[in-house]
N, C-alpha and C. Protein backbone atom coordinates (compact mmCIF):
# COMPACT_ATOMS: atom_id res chain seq x y z
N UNK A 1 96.15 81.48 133.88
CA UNK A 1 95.55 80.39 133.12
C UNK A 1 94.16 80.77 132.66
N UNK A 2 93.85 80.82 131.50
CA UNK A 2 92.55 80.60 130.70
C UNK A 2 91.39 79.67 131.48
N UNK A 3 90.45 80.06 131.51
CA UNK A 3 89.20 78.69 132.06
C UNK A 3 88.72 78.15 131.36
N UNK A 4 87.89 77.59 131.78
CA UNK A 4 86.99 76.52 130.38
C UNK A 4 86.11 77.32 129.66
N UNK A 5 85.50 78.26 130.36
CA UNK A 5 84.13 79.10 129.49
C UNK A 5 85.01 80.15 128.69
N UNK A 6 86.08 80.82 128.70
CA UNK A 6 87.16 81.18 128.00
C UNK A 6 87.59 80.51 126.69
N UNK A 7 87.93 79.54 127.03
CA UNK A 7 88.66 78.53 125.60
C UNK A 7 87.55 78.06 125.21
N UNK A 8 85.92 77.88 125.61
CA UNK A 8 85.25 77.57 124.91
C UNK A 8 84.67 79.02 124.14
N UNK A 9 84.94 80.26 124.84
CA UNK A 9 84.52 80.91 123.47
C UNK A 9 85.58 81.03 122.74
N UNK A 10 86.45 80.95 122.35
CA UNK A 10 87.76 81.02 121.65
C UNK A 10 87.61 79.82 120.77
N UNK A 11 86.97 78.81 121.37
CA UNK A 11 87.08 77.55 120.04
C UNK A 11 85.74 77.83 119.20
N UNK A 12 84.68 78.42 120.28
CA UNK A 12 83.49 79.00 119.12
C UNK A 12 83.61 80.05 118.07
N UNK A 13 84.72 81.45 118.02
CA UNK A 13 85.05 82.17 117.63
C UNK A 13 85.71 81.59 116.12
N UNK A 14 86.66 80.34 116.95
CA UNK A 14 87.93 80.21 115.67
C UNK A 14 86.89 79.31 114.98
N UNK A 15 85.85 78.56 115.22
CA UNK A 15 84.48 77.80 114.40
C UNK A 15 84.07 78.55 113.85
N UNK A 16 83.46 79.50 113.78
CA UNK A 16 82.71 80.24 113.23
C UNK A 16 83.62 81.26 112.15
N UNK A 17 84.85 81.84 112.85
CA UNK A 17 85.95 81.87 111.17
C UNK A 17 86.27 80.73 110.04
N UNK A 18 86.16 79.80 110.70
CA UNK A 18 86.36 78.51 109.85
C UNK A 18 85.16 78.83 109.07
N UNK A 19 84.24 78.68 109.30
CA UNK A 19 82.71 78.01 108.85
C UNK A 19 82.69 79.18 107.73
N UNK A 20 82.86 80.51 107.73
CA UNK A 20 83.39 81.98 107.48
C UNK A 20 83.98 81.39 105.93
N UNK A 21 85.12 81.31 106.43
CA UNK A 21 86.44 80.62 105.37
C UNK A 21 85.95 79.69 104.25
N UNK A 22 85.29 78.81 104.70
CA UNK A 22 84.42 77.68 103.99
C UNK A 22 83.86 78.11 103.12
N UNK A 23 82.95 78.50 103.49
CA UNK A 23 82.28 79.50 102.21
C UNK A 23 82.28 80.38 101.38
N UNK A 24 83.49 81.12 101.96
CA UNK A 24 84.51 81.93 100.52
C UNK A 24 84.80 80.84 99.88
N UNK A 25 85.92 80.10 100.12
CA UNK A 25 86.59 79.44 99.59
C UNK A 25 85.08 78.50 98.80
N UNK A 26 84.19 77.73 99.09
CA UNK A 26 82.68 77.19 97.99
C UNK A 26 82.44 78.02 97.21
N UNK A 27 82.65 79.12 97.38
CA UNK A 27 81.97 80.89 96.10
C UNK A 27 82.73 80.94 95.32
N UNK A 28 84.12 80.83 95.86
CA UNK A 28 84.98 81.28 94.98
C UNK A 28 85.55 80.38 94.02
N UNK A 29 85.40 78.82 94.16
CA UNK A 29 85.75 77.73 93.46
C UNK A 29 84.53 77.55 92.27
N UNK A 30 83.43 78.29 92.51
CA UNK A 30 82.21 77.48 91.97
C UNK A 30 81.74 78.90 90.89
N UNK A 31 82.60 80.01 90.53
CA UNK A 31 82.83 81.02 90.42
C UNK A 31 83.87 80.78 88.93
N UNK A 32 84.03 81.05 87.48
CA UNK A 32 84.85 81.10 86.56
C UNK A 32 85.79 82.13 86.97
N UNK A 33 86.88 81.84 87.11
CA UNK A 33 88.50 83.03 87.11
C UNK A 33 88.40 83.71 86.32
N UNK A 34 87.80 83.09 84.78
CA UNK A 34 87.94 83.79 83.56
C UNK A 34 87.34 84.63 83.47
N UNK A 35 85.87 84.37 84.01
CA UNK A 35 84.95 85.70 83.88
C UNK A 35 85.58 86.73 84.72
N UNK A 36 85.99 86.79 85.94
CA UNK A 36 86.69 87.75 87.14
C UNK A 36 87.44 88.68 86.26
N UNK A 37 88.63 88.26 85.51
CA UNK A 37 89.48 88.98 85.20
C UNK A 37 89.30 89.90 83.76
N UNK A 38 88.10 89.04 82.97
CA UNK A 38 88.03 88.91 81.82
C UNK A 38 87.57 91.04 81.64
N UNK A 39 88.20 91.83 80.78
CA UNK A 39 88.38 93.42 81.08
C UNK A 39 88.95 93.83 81.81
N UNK A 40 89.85 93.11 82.71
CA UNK A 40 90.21 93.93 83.77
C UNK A 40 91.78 94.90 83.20
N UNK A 41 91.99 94.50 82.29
CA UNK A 41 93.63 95.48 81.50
C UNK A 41 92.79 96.29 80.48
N UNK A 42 91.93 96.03 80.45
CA UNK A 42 91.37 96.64 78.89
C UNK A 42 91.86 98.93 79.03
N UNK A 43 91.95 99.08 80.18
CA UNK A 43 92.85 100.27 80.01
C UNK A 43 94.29 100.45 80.31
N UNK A 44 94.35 99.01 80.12
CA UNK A 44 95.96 99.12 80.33
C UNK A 44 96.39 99.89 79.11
N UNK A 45 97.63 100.65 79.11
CA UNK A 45 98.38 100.93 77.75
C UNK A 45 99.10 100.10 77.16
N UNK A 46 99.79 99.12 77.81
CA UNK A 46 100.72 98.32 77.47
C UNK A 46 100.26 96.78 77.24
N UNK A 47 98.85 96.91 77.31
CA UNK A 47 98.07 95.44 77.09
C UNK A 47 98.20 95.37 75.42
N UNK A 48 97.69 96.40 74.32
CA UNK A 48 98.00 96.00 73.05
C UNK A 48 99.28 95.63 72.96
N UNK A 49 100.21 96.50 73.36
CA UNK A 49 101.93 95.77 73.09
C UNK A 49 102.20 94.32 73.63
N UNK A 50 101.75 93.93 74.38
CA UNK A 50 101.74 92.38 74.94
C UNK A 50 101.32 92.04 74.42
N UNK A 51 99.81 92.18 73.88
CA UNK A 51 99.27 91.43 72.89
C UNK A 51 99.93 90.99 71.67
N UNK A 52 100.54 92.37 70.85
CA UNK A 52 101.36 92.38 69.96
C UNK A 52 102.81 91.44 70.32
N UNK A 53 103.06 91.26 71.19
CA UNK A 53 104.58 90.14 71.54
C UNK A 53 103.85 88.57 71.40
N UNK A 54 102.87 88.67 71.95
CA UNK A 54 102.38 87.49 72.33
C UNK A 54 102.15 86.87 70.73
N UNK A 55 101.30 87.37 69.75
CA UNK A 55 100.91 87.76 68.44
C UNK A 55 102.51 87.16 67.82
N UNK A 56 103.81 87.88 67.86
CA UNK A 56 104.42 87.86 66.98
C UNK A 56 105.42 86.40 67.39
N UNK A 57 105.31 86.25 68.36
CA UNK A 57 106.29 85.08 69.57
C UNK A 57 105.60 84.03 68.35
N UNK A 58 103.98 83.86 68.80
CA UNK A 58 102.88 82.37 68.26
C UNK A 58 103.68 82.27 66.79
N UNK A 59 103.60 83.65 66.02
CA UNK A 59 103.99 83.53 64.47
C UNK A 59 105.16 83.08 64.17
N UNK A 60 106.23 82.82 65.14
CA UNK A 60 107.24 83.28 64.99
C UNK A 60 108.32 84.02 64.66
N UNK A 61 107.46 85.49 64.56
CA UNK A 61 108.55 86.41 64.77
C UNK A 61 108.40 86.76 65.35
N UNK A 62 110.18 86.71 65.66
CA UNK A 62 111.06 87.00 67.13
C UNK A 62 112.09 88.16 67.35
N UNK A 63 112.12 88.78 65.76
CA UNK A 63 112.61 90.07 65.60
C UNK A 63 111.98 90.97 66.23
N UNK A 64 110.58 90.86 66.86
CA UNK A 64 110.27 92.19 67.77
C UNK A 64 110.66 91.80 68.61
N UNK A 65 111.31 90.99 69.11
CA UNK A 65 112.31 90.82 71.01
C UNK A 65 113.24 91.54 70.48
N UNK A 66 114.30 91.10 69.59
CA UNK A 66 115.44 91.92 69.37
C UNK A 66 115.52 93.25 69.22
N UNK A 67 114.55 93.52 68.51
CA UNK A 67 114.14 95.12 68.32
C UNK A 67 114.26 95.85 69.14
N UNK A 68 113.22 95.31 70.24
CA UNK A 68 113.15 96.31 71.71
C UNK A 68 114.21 95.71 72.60
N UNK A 69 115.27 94.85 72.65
CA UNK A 69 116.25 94.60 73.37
C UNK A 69 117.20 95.67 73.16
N UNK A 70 117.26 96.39 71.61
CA UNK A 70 117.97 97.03 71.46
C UNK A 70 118.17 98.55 71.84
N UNK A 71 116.96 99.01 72.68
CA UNK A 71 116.43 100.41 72.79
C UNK A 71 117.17 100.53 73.71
């Protein structure tokens, strides 16, 4: 069996991860997503071609799906 001065550092430990946790989680809410990600493909290779689907989907053409369905 565990003692009391035991489970009391164990409940101070798992407090102090909490308290830990808290404040990621305040940084990271108070923080834009958009900015985070915003460059992060820019060396992708295959980011212009998405772009380009994405591009032709909005316009509605849908002949570049078929196109490359066909390869």
């Amino acid at each position: 069996m565990t003692t009391d001065t035991s489970l009391e550092k164990r409940l101070a430990t798992i407090e102090a991860a909490i308290a830990q946790l808290q404040k990621q989680v305040a940084t990271s809410q108070s923080s834009n997503w958009l900015e985070q990600i915003t460059g992060s493909f820019k060396d992708e290779p295959a980011f212009e071609e998405v772009l380009a689907y994405g591009r032709a989907i909005r316009q509605g053409d849908e002949s570049i799906l078929e196109t490359q369905d066909e390869l």
